[in-house]
C-alpha atoms as a PDB file:
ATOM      1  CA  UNK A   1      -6.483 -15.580   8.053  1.00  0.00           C
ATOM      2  CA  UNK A   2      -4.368 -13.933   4.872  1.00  0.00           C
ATOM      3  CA  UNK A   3      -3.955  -9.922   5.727  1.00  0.00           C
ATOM      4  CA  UNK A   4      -3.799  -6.984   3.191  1.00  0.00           C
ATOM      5  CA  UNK A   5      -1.077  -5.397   2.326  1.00  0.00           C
ATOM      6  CA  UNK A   6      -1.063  -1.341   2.346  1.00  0.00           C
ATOM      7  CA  UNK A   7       1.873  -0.170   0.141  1.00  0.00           C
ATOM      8  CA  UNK A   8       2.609   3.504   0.437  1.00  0.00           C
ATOM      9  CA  UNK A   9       5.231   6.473   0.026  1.00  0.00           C
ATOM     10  CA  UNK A  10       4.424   8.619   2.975  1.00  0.00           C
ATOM     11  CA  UNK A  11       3.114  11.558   0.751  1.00  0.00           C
ATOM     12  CA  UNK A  12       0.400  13.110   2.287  1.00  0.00           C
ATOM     13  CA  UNK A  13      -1.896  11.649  -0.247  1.00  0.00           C
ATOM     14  CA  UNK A  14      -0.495   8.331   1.126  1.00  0.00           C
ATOM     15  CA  UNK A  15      -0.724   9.346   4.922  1.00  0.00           C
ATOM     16  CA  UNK A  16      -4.166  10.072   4.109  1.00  0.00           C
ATOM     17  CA  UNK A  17      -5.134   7.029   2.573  1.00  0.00           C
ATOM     18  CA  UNK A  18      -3.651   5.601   5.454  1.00  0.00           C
ATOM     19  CA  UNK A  19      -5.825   7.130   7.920  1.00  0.00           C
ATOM     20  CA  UNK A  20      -8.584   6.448   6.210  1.00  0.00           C
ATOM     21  CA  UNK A  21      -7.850   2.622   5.457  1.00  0.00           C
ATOM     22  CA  UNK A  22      -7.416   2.334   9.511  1.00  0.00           C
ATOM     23  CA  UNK A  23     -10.533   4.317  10.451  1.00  0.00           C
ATOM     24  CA  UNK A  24     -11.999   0.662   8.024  1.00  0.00           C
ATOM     25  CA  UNK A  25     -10.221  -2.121   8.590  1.00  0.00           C
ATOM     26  CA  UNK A  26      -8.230  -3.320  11.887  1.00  0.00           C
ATOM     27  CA  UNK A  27      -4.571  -2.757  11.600  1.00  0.00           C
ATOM     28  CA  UNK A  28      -4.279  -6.472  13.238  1.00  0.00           C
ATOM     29  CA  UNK A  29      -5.519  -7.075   9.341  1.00  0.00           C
ATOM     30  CA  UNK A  30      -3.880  -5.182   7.260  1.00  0.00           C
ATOM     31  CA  UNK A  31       0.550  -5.048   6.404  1.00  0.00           C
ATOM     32  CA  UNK A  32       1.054  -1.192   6.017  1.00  0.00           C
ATOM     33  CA  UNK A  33       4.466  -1.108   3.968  1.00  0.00           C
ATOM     34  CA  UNK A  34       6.142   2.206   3.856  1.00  0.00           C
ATOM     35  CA  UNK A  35       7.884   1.994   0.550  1.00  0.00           C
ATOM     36  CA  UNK A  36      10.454   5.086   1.142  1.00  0.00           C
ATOM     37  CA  UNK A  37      11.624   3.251   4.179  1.00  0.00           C
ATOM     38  CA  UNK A  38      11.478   0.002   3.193  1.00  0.00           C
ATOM     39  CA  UNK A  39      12.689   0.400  -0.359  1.00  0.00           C
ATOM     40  CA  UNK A  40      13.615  -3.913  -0.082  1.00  0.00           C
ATOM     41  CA  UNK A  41      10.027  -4.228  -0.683  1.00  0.00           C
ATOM     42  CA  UNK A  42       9.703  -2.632  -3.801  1.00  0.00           C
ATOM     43  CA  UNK A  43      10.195  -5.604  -5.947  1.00  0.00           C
ATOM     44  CA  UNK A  44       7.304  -7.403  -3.767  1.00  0.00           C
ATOM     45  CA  UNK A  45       4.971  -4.715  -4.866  1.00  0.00           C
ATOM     46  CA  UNK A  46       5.490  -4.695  -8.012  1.00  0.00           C
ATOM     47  CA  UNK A  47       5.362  -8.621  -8.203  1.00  0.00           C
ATOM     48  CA  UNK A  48       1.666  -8.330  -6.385  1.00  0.00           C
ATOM     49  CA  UNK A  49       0.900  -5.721  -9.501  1.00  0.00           C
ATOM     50  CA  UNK A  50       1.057  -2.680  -7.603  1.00  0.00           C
ATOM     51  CA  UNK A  51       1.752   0.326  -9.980  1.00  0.00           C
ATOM     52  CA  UNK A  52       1.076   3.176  -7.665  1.00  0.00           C
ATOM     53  CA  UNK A  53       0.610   3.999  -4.233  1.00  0.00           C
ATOM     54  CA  UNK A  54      -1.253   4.637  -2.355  1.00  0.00           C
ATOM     55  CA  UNK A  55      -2.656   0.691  -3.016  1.00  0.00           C
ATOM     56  CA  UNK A  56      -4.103  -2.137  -1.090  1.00  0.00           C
ATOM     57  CA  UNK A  57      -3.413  -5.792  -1.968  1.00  0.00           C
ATOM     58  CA  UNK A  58      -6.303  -7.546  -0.619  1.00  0.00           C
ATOM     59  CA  UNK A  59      -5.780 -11.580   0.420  1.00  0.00           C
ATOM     60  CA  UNK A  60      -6.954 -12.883  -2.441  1.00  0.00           C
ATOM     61  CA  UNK A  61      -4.485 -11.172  -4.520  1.00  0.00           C
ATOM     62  CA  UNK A  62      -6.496  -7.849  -5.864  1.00  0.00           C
ATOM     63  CA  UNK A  63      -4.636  -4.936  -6.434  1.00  0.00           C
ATOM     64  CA  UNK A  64      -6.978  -1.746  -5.556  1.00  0.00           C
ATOM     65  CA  UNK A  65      -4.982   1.569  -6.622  1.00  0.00           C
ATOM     66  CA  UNK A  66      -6.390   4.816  -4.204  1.00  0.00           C
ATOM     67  CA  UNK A  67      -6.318   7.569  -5.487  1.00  0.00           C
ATOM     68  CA  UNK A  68      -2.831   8.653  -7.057  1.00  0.00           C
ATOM     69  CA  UNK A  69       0.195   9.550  -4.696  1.00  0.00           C
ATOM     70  CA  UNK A  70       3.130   8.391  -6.820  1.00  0.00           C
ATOM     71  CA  UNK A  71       4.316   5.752  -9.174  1.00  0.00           C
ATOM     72  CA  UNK A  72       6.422   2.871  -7.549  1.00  0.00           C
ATOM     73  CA  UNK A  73       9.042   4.343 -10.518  1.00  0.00           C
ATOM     74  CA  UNK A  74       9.282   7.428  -8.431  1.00  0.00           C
ATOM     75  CA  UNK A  75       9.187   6.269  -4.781  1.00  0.00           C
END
């Protein structure tokens, strides 16, 4: 089975998000990619259409922006 991918920036908006996201869906589910640490990844996020973070890219490919932590320009 496909996972999601979680892409965040470790803002507290993000952490939140986070949280959240975990308290709803397994974490043996879901990629959680910490964009300020893993800065390689950038370019995959914004290939799966990601403009902001905190966002989840669900398996079939849907981008769902939460809330508004930071623009992948700025992390």
């Amino acid at each position: 089975m496909a996972k999601s991918t979680f892409y965040h920036a470790g803002c507290p908006v993000c952490v939140n998000a986070e949280e959240e996201l975990l308290g709803l869906i397994d974490k043996s589910e879901v990629d959680i990619i910490h964009l300020g640490e893993s800065k390689n990844r950038i370019a995959d996020a914004e290939k799966a259409g990601v403009k902001s973070v905190p966002a989840l890219v669900t398996p079939t490919g849907n981008v769902l922006h939460i809330n508004f932590g930071a623009s992948l320009e700025d992390v």
